[in-house]
N, C-alpha and C. Protein backbone atom coordinates (compact mmCIF):
# COMPACT_ATOMS: atom_id res chain seq x y z
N UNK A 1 -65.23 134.91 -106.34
CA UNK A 1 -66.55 134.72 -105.78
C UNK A 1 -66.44 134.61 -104.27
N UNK A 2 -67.25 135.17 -104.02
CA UNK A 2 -67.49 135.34 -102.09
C UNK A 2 -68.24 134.24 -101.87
N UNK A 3 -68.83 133.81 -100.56
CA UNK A 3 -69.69 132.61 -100.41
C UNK A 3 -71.15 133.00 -99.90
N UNK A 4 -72.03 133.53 -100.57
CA UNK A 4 -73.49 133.98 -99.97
C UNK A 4 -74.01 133.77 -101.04
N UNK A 5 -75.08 133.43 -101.33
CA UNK A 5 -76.22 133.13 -102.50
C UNK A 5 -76.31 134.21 -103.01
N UNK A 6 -76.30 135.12 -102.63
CA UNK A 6 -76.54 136.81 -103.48
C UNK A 6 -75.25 136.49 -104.47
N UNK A 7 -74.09 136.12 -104.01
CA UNK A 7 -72.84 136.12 -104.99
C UNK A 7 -72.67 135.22 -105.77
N UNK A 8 -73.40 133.78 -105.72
CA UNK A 8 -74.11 132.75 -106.11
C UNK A 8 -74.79 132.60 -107.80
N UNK A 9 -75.49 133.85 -106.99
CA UNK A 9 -76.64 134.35 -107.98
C UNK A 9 -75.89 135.47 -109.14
N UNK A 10 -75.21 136.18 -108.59
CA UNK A 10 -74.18 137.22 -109.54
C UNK A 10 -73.55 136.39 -110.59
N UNK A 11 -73.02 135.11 -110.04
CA UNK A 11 -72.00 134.26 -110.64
C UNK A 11 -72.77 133.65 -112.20
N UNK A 12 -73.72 133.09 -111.40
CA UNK A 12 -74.57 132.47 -112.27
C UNK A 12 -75.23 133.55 -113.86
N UNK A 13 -75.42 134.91 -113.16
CA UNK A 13 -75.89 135.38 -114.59
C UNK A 13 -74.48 135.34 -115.21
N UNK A 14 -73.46 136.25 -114.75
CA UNK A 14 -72.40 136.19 -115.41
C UNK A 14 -72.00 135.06 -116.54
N UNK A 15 -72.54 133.95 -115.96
CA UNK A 15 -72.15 132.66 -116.85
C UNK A 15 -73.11 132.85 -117.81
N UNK A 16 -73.94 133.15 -117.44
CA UNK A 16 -75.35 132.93 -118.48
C UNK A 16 -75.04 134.10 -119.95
N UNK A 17 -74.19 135.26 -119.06
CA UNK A 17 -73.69 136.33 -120.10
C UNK A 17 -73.22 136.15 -120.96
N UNK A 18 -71.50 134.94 -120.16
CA UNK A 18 -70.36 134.29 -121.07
C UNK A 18 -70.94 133.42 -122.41
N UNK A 19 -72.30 132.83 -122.14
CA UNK A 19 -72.88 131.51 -122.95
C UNK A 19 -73.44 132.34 -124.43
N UNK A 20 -74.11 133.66 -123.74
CA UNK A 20 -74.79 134.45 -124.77
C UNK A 20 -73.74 135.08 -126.06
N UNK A 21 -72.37 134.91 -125.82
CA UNK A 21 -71.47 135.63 -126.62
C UNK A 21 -71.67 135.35 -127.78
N UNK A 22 -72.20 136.21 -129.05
CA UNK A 22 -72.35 135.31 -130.33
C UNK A 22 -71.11 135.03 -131.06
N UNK A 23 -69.46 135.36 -130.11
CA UNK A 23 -68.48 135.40 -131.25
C UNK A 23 -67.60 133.58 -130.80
N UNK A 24 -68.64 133.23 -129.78
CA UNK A 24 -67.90 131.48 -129.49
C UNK A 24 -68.98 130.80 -130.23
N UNK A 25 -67.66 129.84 -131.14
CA UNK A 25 -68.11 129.00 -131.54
C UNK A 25 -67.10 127.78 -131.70
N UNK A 26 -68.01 126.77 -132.06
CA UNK A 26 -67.30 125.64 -132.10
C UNK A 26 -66.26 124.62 -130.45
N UNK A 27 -65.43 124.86 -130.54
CA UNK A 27 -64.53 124.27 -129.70
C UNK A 27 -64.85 125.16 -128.58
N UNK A 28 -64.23 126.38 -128.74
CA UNK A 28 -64.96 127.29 -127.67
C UNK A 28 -66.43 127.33 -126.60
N UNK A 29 -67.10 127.21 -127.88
CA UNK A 29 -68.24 127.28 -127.51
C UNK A 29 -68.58 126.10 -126.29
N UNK A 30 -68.18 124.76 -127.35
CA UNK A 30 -68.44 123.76 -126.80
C UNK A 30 -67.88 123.37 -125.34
N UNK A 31 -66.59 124.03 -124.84
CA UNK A 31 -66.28 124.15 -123.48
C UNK A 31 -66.93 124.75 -122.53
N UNK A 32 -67.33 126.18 -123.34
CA UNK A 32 -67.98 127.16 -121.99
C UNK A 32 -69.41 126.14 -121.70
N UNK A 33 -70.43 125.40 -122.38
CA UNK A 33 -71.22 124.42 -122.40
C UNK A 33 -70.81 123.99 -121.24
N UNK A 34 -69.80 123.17 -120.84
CA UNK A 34 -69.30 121.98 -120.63
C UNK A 34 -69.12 122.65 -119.03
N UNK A 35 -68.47 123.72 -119.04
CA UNK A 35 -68.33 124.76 -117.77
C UNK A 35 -69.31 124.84 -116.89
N UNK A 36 -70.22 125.90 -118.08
CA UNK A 36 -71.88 126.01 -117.53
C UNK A 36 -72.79 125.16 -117.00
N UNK A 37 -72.70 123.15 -117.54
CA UNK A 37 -73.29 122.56 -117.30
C UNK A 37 -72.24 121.78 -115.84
N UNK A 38 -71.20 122.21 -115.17
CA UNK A 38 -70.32 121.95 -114.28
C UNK A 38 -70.93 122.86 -113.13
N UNK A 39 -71.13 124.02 -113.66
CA UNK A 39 -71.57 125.23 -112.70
C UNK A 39 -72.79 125.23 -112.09
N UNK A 40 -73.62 124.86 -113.13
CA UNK A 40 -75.11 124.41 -112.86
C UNK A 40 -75.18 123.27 -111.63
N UNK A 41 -74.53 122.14 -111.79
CA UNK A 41 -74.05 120.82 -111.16
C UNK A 41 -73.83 121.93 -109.37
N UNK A 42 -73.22 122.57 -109.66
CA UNK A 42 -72.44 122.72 -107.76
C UNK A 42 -73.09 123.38 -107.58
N UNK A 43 -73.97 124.49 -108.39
CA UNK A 43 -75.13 125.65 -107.84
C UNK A 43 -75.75 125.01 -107.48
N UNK A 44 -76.08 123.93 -107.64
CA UNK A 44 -77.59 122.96 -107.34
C UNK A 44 -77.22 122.51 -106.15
N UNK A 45 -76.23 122.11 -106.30
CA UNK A 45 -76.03 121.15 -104.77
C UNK A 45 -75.75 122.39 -103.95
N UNK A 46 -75.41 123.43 -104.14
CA UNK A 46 -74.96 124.91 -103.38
C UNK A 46 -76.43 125.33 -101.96
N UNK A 47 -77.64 124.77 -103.60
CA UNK A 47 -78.99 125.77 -103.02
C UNK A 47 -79.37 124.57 -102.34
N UNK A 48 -79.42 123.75 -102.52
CA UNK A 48 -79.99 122.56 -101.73
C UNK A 48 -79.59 122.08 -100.81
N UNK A 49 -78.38 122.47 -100.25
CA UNK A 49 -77.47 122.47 -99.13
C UNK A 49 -78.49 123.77 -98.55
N UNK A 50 -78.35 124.80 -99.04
CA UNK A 50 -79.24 125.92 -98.23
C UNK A 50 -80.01 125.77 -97.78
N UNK A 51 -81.52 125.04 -98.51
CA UNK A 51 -82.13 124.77 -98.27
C UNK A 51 -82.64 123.94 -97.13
N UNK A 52 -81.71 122.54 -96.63
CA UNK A 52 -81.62 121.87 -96.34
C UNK A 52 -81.08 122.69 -94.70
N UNK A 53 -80.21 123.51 -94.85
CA UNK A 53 -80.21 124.52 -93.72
C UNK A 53 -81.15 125.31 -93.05
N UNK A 54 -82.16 125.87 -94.32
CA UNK A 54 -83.25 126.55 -93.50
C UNK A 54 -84.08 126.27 -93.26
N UNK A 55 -84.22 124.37 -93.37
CA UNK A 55 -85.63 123.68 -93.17
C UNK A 55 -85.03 123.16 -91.75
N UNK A 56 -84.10 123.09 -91.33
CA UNK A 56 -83.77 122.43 -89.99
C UNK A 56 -83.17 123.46 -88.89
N UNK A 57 -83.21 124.67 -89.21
CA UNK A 57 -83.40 126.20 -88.67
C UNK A 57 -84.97 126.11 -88.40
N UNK A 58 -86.04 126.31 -89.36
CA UNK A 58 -86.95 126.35 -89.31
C UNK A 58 -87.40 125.01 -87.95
N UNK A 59 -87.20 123.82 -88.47
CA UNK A 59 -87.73 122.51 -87.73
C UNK A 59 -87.24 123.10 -85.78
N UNK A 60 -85.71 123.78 -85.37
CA UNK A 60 -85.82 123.81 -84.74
C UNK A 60 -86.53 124.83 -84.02
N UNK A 61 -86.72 126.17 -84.46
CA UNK A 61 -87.17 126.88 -84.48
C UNK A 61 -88.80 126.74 -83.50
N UNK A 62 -89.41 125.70 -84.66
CA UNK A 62 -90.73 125.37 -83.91
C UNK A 62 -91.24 124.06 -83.20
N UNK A 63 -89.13 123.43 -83.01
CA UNK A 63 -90.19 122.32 -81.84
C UNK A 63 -90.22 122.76 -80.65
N UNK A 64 -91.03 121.89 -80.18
CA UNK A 64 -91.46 121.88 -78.60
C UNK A 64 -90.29 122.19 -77.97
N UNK A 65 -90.39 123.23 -76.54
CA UNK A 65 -89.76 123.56 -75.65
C UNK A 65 -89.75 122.60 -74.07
N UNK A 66 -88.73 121.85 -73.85
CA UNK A 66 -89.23 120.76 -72.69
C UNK A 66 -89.88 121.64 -71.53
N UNK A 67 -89.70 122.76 -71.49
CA UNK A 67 -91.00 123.20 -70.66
C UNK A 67 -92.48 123.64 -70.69
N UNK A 68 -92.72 122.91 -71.85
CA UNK A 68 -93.79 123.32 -72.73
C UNK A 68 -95.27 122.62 -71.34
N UNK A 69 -96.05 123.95 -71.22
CA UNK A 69 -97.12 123.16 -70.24
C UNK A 69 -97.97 122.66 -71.36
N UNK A 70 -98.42 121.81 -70.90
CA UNK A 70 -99.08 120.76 -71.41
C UNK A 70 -100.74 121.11 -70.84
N UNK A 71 -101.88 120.60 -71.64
CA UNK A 71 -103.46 121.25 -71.70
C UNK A 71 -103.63 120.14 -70.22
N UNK A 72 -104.54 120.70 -69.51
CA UNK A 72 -104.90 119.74 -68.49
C UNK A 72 -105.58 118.61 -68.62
N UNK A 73 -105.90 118.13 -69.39
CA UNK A 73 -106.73 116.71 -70.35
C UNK A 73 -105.51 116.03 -70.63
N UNK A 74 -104.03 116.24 -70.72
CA UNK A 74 -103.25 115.46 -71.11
C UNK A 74 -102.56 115.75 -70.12
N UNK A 75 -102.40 115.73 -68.39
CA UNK A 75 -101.73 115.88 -67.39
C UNK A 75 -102.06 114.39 -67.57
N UNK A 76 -101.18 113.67 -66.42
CA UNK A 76 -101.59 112.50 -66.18
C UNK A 76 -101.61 112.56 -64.76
């Protein structure tokens, strides 16, 4: 796995593929579970880390510039 959400996202069906196999069962089965619900766990924290990136991209994005002129009603 590479590190970009597109590869993220590849990873994730893949797993979803591995889960669909109708020939695991039992012990088997019950690991890839155990995997999937591990995988799920770090994807989450993966996207929310992202997220958490493009809201404070965004935040700087649109604050104020200290040369920002100011309306003449709020000159002092």
């Amino acid at each position: 796995m590479k590190n970009t959400l597109g590869d993220l996202n590849n990873y994730l069906f893949a797993q979803l593929e591995r889960l669909d196999n109708d020939e695991l069962k039992g012990e088997a089965l019950i690991e890839e579970m155990n995997r999937t619900k591990t995988i799920n766990e770090v994807a989450t924290r993966i996207i929310a880390n992202g997220s958490l990136v493009l809201t404070a991209k965004k935040l700087m994005d649109n604050r104020e510039d200290a040369d920002t002129i100011l309306p003449k009603m709020l000159e002092g």
